[in-house]
PDB file of N, CA and C in Angstrom:
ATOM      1  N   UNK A   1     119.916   4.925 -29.087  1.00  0.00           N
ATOM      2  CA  UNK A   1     121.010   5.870 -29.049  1.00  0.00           C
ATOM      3  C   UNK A   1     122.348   5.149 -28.937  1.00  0.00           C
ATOM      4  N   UNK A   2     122.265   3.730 -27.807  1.00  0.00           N
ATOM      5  CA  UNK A   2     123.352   3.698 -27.988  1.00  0.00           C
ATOM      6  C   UNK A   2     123.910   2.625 -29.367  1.00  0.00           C
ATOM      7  N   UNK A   3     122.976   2.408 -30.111  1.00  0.00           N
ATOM      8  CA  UNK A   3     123.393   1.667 -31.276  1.00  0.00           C
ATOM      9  C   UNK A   3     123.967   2.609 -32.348  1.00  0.00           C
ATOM     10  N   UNK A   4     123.380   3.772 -32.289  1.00  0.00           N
ATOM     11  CA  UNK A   4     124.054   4.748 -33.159  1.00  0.00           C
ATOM     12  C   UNK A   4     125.343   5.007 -32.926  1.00  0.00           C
ATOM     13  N   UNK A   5     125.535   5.722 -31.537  1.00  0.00           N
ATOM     14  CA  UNK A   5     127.023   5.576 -31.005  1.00  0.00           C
ATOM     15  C   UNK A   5     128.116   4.535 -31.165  1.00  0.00           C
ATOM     16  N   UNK A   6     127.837   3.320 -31.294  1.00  0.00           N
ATOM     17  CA  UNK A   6     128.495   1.966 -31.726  1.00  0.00           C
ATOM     18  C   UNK A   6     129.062   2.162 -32.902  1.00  0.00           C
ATOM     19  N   UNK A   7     128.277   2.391 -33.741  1.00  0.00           N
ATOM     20  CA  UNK A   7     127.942   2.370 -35.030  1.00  0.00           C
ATOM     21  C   UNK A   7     129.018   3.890 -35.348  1.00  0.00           C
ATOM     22  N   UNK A   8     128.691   4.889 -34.848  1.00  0.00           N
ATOM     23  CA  UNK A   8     129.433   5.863 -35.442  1.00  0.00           C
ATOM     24  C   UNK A   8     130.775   5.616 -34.754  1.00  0.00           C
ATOM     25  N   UNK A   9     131.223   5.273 -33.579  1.00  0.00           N
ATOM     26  CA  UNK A   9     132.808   4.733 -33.587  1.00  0.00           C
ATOM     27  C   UNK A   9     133.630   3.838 -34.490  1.00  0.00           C
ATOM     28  N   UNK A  10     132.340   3.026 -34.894  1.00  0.00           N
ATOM     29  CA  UNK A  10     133.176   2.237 -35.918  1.00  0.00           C
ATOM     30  C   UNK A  10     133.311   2.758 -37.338  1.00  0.00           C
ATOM     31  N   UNK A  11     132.520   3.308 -37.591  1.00  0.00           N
ATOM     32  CA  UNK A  11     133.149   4.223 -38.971  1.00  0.00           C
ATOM     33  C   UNK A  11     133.860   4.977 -38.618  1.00  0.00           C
ATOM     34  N   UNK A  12     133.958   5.513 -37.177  1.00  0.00           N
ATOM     35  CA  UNK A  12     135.539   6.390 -37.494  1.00  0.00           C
ATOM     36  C   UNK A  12     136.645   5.672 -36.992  1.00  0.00           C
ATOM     37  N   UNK A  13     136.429   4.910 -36.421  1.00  0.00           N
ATOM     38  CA  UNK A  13     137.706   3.629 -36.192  1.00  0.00           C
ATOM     39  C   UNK A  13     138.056   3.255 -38.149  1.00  0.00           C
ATOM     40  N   UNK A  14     137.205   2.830 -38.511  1.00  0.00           N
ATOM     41  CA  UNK A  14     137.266   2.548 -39.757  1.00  0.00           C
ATOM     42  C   UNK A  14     137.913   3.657 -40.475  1.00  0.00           C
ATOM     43  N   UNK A  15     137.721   4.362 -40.838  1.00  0.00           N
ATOM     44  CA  UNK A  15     138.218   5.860 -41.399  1.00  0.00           C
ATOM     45  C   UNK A  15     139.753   6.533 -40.919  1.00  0.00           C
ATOM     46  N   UNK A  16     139.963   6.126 -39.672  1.00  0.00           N
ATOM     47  CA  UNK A  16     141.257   6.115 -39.304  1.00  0.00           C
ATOM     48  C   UNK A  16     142.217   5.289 -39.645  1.00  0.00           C
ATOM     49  N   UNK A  17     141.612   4.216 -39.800  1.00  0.00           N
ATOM     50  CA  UNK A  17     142.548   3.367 -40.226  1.00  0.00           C
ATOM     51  C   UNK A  17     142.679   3.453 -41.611  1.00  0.00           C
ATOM     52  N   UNK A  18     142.170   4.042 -42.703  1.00  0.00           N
ATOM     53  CA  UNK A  18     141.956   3.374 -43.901  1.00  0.00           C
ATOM     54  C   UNK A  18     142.639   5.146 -44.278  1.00  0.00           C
ATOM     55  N   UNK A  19     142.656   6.208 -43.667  1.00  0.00           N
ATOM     56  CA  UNK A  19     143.013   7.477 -43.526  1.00  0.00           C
ATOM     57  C   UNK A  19     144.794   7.121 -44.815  1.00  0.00           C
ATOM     58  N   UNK A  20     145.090   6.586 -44.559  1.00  0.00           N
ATOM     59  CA  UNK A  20     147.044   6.423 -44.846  1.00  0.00           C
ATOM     60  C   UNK A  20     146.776   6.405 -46.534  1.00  0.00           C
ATOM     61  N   UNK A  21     145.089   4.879 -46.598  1.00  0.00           N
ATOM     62  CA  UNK A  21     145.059   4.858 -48.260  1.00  0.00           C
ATOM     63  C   UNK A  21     144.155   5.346 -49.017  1.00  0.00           C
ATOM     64  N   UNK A  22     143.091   5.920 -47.959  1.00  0.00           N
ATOM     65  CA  UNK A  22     142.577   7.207 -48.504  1.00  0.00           C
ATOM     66  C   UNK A  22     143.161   8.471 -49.043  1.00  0.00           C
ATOM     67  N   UNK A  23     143.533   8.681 -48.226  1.00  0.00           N
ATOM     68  CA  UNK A  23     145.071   9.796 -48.916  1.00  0.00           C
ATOM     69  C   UNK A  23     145.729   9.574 -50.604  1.00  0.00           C
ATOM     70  N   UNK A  24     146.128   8.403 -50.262  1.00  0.00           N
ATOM     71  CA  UNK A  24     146.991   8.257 -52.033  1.00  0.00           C
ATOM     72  C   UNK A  24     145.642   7.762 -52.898  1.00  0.00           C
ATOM     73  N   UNK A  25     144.233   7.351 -52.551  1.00  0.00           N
ATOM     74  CA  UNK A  25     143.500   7.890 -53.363  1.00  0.00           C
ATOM     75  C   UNK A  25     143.336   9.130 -53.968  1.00  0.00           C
ATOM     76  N   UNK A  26     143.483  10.236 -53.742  1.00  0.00           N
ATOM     77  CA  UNK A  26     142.884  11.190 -54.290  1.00  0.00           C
ATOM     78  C   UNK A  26     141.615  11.889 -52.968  1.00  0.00           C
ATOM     79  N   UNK A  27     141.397  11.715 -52.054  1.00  0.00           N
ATOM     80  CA  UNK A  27     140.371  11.960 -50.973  1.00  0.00           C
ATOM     81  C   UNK A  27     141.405  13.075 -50.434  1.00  0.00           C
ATOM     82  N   UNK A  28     140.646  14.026 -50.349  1.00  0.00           N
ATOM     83  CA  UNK A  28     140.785  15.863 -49.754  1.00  0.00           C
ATOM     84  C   UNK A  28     141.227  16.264 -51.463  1.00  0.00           C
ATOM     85  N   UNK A  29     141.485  16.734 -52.510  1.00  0.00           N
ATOM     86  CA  UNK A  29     142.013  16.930 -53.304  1.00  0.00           C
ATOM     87  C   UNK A  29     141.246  16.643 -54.709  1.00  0.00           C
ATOM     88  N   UNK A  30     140.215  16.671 -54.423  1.00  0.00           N
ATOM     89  CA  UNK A  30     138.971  16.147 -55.422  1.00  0.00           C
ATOM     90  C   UNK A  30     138.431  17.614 -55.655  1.00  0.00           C
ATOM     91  N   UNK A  31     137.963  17.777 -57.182  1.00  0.00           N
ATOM     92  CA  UNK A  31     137.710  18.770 -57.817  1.00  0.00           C
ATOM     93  C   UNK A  31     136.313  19.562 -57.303  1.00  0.00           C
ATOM     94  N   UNK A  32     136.704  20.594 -56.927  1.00  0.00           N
ATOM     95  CA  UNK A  32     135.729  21.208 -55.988  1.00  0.00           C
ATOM     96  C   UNK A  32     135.846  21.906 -54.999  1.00  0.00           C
ATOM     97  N   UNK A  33     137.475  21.229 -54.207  1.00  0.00           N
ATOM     98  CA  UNK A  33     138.120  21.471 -52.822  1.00  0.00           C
ATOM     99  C   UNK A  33     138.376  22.815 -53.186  1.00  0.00           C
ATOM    100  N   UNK A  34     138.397  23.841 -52.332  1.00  0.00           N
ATOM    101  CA  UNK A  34     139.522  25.029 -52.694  1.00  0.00           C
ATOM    102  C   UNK A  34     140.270  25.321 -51.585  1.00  0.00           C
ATOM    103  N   UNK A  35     140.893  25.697 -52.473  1.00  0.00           N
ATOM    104  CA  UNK A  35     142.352  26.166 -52.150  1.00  0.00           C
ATOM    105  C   UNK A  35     142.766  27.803 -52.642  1.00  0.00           C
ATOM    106  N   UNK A  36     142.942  28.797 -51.362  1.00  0.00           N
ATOM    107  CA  UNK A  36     143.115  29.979 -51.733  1.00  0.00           C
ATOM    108  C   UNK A  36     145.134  29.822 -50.934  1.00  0.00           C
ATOM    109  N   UNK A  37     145.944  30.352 -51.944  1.00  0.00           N
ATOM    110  CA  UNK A  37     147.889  30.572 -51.281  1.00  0.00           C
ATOM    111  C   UNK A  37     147.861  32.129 -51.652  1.00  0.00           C
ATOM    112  N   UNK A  38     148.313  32.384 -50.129  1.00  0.00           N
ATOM    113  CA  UNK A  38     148.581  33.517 -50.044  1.00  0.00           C
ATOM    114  C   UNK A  38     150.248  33.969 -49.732  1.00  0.00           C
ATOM    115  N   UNK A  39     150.602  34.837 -49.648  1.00  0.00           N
ATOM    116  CA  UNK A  39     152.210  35.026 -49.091  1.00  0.00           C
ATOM    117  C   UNK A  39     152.351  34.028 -47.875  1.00  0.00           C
ATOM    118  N   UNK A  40     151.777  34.288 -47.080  1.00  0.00           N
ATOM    119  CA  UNK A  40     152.225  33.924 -45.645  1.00  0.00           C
ATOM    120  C   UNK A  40     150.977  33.251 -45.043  1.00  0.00           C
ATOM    121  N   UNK A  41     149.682  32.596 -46.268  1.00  0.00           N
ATOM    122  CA  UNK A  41     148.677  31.399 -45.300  1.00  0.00           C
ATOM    123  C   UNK A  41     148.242  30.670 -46.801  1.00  0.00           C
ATOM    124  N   UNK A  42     147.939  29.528 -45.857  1.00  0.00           N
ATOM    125  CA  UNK A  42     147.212  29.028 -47.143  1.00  0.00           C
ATOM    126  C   UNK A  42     145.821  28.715 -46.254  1.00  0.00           C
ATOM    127  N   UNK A  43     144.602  28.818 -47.075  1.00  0.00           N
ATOM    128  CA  UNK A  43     143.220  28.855 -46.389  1.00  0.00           C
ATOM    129  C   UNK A  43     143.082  27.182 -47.423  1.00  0.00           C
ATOM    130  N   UNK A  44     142.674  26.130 -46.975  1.00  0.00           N
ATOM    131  CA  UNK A  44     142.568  25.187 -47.947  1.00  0.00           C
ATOM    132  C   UNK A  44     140.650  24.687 -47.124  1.00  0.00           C
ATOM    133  N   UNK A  45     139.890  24.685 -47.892  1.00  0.00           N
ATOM    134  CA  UNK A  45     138.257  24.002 -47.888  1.00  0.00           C
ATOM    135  C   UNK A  45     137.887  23.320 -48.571  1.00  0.00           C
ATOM    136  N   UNK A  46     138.075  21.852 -48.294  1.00  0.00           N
ATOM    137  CA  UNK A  46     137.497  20.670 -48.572  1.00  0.00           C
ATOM    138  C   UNK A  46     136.218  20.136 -48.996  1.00  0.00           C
ATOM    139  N   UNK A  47     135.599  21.108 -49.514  1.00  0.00           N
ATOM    140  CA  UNK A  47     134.140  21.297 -50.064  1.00  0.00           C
ATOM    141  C   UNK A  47     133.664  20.223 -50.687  1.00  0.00           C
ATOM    142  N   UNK A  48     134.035  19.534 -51.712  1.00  0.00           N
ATOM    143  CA  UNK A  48     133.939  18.211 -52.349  1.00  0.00           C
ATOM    144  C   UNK A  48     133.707  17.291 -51.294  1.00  0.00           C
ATOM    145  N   UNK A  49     135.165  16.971 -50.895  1.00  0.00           N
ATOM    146  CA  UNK A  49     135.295  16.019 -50.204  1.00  0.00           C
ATOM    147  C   UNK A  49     133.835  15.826 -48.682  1.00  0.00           C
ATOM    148  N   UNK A  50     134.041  16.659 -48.275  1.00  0.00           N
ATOM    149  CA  UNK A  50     132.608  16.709 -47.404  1.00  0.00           C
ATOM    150  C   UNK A  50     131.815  16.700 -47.794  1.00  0.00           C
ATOM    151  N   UNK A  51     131.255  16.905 -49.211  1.00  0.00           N
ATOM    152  CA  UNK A  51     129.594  16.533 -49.663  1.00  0.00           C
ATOM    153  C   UNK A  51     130.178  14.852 -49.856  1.00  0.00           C
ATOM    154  N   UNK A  52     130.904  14.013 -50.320  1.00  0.00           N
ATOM    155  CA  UNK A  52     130.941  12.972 -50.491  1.00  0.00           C
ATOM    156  C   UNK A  52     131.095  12.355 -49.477  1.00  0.00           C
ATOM    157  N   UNK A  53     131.825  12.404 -48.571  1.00  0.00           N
ATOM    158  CA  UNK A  53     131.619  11.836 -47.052  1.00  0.00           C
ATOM    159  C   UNK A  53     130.327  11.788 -46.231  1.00  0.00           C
ATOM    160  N   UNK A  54     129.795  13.638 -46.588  1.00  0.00           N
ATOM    161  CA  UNK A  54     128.514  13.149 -45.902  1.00  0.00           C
ATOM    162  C   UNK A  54     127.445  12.349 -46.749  1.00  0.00           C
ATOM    163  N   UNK A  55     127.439  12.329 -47.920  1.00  0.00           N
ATOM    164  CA  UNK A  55     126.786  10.990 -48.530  1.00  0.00           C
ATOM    165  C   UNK A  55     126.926   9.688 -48.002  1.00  0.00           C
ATOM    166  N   UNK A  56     128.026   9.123 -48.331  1.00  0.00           N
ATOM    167  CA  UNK A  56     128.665   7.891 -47.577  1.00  0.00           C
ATOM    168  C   UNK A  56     128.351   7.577 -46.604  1.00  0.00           C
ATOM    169  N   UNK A  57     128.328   8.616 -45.364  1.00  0.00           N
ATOM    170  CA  UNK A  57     127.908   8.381 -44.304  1.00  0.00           C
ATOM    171  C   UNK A  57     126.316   8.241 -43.953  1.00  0.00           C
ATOM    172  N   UNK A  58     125.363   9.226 -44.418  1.00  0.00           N
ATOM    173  CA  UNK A  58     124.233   8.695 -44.695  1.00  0.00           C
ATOM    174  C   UNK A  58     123.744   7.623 -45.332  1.00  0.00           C
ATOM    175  N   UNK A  59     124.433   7.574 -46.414  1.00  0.00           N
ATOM    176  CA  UNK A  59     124.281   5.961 -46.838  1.00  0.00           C
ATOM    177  C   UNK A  59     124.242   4.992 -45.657  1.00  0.00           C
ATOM    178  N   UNK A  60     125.451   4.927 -44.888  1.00  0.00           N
ATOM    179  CA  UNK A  60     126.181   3.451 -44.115  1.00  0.00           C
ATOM    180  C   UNK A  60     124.751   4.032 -43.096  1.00  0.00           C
ATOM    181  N   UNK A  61     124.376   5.139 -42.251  1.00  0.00           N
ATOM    182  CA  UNK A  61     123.289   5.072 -41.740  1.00  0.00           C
ATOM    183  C   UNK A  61     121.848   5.028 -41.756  1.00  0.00           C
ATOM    184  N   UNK A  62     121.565   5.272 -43.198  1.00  0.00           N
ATOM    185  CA  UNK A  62     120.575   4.288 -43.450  1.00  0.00           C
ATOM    186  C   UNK A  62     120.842   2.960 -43.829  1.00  0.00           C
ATOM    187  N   UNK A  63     121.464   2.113 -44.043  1.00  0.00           N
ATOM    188  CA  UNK A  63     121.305   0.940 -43.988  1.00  0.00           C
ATOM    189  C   UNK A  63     121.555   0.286 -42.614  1.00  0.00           C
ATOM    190  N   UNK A  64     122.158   0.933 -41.383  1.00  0.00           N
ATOM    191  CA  UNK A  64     122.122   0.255 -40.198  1.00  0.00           C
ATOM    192  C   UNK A  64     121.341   0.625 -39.704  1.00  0.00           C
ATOM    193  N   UNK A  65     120.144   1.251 -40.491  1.00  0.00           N
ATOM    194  CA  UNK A  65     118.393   1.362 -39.538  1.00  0.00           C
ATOM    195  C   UNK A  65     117.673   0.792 -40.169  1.00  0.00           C
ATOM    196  N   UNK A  66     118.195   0.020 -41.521  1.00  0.00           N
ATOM    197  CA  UNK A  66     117.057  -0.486 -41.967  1.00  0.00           C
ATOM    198  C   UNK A  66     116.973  -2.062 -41.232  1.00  0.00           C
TER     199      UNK A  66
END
């Protein structure tokens, strides 16, 4: 347990930091996301972007169990 915990701080240590050039990639804004604008809200769901993260992330955790 606590190797997992290690392990998942540092991908989000990692992810925070890398957050500034993730951004001017194209990450939240990938075809899929929606986006409903209304008068007075905008509802925005990142749908894409979270199936690809949680890939990624399963990825990086299976390979730190193998």
């Amino acid at each position: 347990m606590s190797r997992f915990l290690i392990t998942l701080g540092i991908v989000i240590l990692a992810i925070g930091l890398l957050w500034p050039y993730l951004g001017r990639m194209g990450l939240g804004r990938l075809p899929g996301d929606i986006v409903i604008e209304r008068e007075n809200m905008t509802l925005y769901f990142p749908l894409m972007t979270c199936l690809l993260l949680s890939v990624l992330l399963s990825l990086v955790l299976w390979i730190v169990n193998r």
